[in-house]
Protein backbone atom coordinates (compact mmCIF):
# COMPACT_ATOMS: atom_id res chain seq x y z
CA UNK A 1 0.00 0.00 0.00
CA UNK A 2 1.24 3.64 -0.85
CA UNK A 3 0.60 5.87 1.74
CA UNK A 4 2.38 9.01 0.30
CA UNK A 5 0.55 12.53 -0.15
CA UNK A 6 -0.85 12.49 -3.58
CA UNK A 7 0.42 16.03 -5.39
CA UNK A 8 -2.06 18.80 -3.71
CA UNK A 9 -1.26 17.74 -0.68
CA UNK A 10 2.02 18.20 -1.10
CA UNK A 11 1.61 21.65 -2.27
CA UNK A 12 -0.68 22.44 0.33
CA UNK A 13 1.93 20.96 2.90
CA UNK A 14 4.16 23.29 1.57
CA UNK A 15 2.31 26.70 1.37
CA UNK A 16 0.93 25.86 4.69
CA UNK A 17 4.57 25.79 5.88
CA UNK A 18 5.46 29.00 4.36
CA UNK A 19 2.61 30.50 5.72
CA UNK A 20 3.92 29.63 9.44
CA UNK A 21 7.24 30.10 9.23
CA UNK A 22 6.89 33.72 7.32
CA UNK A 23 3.88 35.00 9.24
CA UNK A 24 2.71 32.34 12.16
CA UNK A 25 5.86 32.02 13.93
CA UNK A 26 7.10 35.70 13.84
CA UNK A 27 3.95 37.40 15.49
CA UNK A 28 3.69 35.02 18.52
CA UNK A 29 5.20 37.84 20.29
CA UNK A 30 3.28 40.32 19.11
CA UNK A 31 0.25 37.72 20.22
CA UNK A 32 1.86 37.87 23.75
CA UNK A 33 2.10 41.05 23.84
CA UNK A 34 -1.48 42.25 22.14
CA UNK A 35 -3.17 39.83 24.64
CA UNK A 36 -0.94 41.14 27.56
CA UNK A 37 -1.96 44.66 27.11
CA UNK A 38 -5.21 43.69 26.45
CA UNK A 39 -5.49 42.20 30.22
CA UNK A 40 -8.39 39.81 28.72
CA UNK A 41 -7.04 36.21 28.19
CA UNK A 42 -9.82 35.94 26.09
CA UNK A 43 -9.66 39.37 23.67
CA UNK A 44 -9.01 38.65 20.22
CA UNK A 45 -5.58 40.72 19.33
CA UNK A 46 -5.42 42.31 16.51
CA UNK A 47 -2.46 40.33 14.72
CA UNK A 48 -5.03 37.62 14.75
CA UNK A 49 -6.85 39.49 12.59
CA UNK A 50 -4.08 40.16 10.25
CA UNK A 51 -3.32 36.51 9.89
CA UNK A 52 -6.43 35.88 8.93
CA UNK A 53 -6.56 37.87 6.14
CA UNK A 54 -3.55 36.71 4.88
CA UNK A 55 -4.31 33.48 5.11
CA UNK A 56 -7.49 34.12 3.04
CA UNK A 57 -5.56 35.97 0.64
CA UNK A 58 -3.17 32.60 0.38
CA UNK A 59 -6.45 30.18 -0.21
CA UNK A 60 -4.87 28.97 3.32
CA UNK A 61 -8.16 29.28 5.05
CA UNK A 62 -10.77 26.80 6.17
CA UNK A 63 -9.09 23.74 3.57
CA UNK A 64 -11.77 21.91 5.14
CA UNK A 65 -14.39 23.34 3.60
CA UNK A 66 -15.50 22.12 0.17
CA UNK A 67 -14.93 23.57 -3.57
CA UNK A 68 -18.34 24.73 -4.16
């Protein structure tokens, strides 16, 4: 049995990758920080915001959902 990623997922593997390492990983400070002078665990900081976008922009969010 072949249990490799066919070709999309691959791709997507990769792009999702990007995405974290270019945008993910580099604002988990400003996360920290945005929440911390929020003084609400449970605010939604605005970098949150921004990655979302760009992850729209990037077709990077909700892969779950289907091509309709």
């Amino acid at each position: 049995m072949d249990f490799a990623y066919d070709t999309r997922t691959e791709e997507l593997r990769a792009e999702l990758t990007a995405f974290l390492d270019e945008h993910v990983y580099p604002a988990e400070a400003v996360h920290a920080a945005q929440v911390a002078e929020a003084g609400d665990p449970w605010a939604r900081p605005p970098v949150m915001a921004e990655l979302k976008a760009e992850a729209r922009k990037r077709g990077l969010w909700n892969l779950f959902l289907p091509d309709i």
